[in-house]
Protein backbone atom coordinates (compact mmCIF):
# COMPACT_ATOMS: atom_id res chain seq x y z
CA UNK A 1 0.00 0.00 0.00
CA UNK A 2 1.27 3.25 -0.85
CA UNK A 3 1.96 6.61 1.31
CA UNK A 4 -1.42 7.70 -0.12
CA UNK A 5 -3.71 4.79 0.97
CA UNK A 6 -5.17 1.67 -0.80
CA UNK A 7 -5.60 1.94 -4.28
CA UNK A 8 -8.49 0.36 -5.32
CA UNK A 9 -8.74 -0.34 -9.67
CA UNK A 10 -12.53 -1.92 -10.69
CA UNK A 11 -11.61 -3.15 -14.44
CA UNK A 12 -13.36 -2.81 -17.47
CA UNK A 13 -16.24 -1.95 -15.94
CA UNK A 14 -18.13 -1.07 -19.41
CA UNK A 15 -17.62 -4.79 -20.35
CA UNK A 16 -17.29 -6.80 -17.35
CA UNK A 17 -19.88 -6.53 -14.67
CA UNK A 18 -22.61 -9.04 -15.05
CA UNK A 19 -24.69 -9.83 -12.32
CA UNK A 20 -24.25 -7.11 -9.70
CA UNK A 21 -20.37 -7.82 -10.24
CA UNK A 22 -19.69 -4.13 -9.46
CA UNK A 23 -20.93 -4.63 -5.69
CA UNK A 24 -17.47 -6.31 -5.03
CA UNK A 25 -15.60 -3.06 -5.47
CA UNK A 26 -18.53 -1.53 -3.16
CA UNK A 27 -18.01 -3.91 -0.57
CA UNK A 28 -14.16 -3.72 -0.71
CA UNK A 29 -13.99 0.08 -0.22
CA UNK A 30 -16.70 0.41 2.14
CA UNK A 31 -14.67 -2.53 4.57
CA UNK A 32 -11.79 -1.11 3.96
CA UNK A 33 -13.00 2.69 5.03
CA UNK A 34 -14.87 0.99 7.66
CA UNK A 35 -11.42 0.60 9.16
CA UNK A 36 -10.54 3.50 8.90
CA UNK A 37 -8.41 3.46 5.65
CA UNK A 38 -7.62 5.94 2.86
CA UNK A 39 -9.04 4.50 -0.54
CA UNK A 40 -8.79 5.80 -3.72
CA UNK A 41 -11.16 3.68 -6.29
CA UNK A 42 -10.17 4.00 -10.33
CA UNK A 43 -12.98 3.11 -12.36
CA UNK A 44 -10.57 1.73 -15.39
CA UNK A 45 -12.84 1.58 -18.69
CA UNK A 46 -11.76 -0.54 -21.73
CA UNK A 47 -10.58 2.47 -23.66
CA UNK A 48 -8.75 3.51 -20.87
CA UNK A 49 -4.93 2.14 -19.82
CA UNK A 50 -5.03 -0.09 -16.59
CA UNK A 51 -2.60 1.60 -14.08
CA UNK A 52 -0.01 -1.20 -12.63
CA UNK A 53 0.30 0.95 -9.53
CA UNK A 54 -3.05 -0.11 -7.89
CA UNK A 55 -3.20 -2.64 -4.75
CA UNK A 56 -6.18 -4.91 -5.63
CA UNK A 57 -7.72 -5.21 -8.73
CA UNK A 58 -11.05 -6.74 -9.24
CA UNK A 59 -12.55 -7.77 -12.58
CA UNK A 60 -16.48 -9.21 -13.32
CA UNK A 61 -18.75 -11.50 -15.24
CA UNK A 62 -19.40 -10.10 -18.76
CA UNK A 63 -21.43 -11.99 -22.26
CA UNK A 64 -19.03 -13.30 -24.87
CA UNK A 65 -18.27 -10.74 -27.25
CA UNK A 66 -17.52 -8.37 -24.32
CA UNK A 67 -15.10 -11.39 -22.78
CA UNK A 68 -13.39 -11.14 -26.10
CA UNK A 69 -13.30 -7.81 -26.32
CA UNK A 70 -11.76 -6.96 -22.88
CA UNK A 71 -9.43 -10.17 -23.30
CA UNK A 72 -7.82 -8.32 -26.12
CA UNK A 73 -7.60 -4.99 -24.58
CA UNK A 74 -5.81 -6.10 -21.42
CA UNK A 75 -3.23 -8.52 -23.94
CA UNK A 76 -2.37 -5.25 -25.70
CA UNK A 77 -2.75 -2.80 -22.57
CA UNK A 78 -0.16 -4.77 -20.61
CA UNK A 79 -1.41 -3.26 -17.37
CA UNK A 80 -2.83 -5.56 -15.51
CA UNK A 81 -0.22 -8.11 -16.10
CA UNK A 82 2.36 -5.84 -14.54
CA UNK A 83 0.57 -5.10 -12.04
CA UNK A 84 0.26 -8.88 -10.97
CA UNK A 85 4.43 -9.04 -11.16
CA UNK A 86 4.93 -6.43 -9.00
CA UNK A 87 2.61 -8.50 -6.80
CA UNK A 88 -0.87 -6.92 -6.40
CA UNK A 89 -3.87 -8.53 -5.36
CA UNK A 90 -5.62 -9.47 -8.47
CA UNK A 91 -9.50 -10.90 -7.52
CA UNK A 92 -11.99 -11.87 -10.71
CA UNK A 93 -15.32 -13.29 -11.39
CA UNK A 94 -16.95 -15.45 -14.25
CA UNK A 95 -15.64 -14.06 -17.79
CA UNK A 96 -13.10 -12.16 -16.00
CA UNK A 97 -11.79 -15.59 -14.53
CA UNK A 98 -11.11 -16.98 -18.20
CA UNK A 99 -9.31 -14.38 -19.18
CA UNK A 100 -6.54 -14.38 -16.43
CA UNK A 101 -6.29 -18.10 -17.76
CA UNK A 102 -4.04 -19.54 -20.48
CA UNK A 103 -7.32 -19.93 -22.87
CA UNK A 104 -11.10 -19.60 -23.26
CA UNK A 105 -13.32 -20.32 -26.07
CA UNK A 106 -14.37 -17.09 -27.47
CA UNK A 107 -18.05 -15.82 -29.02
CA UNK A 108 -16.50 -17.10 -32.30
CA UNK A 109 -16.21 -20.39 -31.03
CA UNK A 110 -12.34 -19.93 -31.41
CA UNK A 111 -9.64 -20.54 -28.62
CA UNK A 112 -9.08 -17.27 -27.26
CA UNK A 113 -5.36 -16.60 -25.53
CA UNK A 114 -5.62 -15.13 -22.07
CA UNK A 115 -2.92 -13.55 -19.40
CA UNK A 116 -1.76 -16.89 -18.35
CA UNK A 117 -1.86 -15.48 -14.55
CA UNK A 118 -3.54 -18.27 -13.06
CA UNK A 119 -2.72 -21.95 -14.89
CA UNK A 120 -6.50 -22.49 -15.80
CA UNK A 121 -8.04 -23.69 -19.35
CA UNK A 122 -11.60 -22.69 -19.79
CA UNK A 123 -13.61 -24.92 -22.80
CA UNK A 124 -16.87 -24.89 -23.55
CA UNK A 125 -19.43 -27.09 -21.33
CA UNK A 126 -21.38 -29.27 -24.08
CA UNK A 127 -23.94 -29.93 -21.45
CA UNK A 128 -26.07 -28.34 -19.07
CA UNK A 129 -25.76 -24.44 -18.18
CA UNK A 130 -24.04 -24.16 -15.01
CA UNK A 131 -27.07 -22.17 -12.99
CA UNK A 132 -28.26 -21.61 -9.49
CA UNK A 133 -26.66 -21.07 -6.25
CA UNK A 134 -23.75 -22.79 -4.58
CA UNK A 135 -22.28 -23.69 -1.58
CA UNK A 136 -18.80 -24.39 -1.14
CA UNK A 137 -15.72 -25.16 0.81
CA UNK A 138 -13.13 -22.55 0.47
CA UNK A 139 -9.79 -23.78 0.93
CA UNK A 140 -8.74 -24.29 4.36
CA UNK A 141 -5.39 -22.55 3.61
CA UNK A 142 -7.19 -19.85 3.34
CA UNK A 143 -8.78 -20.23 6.81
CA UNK A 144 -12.56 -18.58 5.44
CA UNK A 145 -16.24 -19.88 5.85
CA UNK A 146 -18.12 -21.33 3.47
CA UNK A 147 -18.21 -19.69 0.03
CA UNK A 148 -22.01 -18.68 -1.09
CA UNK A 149 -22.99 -17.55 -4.68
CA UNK A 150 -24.79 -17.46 -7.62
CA UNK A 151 -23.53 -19.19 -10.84
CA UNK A 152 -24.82 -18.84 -14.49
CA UNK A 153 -22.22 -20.29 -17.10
CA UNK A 154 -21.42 -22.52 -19.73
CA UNK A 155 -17.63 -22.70 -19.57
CA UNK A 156 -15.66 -25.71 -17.86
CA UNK A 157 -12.31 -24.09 -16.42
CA UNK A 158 -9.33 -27.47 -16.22
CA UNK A 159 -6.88 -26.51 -13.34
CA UNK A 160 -3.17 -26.57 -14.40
CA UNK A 161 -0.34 -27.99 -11.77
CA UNK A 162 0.35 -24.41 -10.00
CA UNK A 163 -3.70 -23.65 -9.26
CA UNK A 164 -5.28 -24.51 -6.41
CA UNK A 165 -9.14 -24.90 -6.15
CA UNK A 166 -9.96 -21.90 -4.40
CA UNK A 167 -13.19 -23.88 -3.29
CA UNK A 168 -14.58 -27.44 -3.01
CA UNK A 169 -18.79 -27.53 -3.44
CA UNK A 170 -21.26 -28.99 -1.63
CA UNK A 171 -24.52 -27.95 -4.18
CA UNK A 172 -23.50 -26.55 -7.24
CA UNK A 173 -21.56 -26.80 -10.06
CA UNK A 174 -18.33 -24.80 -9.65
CA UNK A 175 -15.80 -25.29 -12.40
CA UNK A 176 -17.92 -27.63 -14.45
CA UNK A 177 -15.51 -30.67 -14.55
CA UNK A 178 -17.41 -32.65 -12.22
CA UNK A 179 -14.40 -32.80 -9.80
CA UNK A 180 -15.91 -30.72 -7.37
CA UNK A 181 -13.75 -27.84 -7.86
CA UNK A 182 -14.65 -24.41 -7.75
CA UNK A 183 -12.44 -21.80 -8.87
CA UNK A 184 -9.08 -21.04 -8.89
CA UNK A 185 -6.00 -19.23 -7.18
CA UNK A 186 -2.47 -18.52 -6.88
CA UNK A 187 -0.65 -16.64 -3.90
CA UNK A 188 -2.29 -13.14 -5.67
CA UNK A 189 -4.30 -14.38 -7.95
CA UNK A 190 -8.25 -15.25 -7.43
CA UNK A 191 -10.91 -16.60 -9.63
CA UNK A 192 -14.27 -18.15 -8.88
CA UNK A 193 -17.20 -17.91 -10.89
CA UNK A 194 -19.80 -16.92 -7.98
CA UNK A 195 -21.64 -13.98 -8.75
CA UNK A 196 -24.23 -12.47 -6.29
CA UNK A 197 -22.24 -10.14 -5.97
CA UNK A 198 -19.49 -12.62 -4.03
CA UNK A 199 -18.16 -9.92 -1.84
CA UNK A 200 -21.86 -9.14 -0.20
CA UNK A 201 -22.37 -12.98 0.18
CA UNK A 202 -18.97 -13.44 1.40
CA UNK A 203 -16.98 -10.10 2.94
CA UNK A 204 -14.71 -12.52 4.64
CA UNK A 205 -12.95 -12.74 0.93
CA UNK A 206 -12.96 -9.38 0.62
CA UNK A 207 -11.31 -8.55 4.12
CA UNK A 208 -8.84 -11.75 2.78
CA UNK A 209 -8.02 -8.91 -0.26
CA UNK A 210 -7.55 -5.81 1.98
CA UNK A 211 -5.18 -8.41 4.90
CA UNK A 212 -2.69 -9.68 1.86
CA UNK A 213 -2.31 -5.99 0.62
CA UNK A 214 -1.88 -4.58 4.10
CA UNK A 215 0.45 -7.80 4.79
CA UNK A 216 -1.57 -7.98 8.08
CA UNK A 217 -3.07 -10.78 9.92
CA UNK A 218 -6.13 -9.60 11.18
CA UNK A 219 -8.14 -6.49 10.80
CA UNK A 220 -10.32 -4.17 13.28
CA UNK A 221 -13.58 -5.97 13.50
CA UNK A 222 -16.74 -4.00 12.13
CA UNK A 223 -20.77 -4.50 11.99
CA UNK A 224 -21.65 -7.27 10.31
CA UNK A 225 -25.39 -8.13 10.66
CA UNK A 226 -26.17 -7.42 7.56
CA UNK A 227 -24.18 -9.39 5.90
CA UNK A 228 -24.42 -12.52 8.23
CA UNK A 229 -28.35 -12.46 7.44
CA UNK A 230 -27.67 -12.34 4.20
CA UNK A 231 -25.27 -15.31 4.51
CA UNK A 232 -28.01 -17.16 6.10
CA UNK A 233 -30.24 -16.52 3.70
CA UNK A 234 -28.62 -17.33 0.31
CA UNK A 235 -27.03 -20.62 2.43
CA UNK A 236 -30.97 -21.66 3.55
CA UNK A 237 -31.74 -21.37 -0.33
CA UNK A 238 -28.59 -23.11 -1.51
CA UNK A 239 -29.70 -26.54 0.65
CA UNK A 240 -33.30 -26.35 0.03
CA UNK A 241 -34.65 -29.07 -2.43
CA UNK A 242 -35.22 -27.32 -5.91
């Protein structure tokens, strides 16, 4: 973090924020100012050059042509992947997910190249859309409670050697491979494809973000009522018979 607080970048958000996606970047600023923190939030748009200066990064869900789209901009742009060498906290959802993966299969049906920061492959699911809500184990490495979202894809995302599954479900889909994997992550480097948006289901994640870029253990504790009912609530649905 620099002398002039947390810088917080929201990416792309013109093509990337399915879903209520752009409530993670409200949740991350408002926990982080609930500590009393300094945060200055760029709003990055696709025409726009991503800064590599920023301390977490979060990118959304977005439709195909839009996944394309930003996958290209961000190859060219450069930004974001020197941002993740110079080690900042990099946190995606959904389309954005893909694209910080080796490949995905594009609106053209083609193999589109991603940034290669996490060692994912995302194909195209031939089955069943991916859709409902999800409960999961997060990685106990992680030492978090149980991951809640809301999931509405077609892509299956294959986990290379150097990613871990950033969850394990109980109901749900996750990655798609029938492995029981859900998402992905590195030591910087997060991807899951829970909507909802994941931060208001989950803040624990998002106080995970604000911890690794303060290279803290623990943080001041704050209200969280709200958020614990709405954990309840979306984790009731999640086990209910459909």
């Amino acid at each position: 973090m620099s002398n002039n607080g947390l810088r917080l970048v929201w990416v792309y958000p013109d093509l990337l924020s399915t879903y209520g996606d752009q409530g993670n970047a409200l949740v991350v600023e408002r926990r982080a100012r609930q500590r009393g923190l300094d945060v200055q939030r760029v709003d990055v748009r696709s025409d726009q050059p991503v800064p590599t200066s920023g301390d977490i990064y979060l990118i959304g869900g977005g439709e195909d042509r839009p996944q394309r789209l930003a996958a290209e901009r961000l190859r060219r742009d450069g930004g974001l992947s020197r941002a993740a060498s110079n080690g900042a906290i990099i946190f995606s959802v959904c389309a954005g997910y893909q694209i910080l993966g080796h490949e995905f299969i594009n609106d053209l049906g083609e193999r589109e190249q991603g940034l290669g920061l996490l060692d994912v492959v995302s194909t195209r699911g031939e089955g069943a859309r991916c859709v409902g809500d999800v409960l999961a184990d997060i990685d106990p490495h992680l030492g978090l409670e149980a991951l809640t979202g809301f999931e509405n894809h077609q892509g299956v995302t294959h986990l290379g050697p150097t990613a871990r599954p950033f969850a394990r479900v109980r109901f749900g889909r996750g990655n798609g491979t029938g492995d029981g994997t859900e998402g992905a992550y590195n030591d910087t480097v997060f991807g899951t494809y829970m909507h909802g948006p994941v931060m208001a289901r989950n803040p624990q994640i998002a106080d995970h973000l604000l911890k690794l870029a303060l290279d803290v253990n623990a943080l001041p504790p704050t209200d969280d009522r709200w958020y614990e009912a709405l954990r309840a609530e979306r984790i009731a649905s999640a086990t209910q018979p459909a």
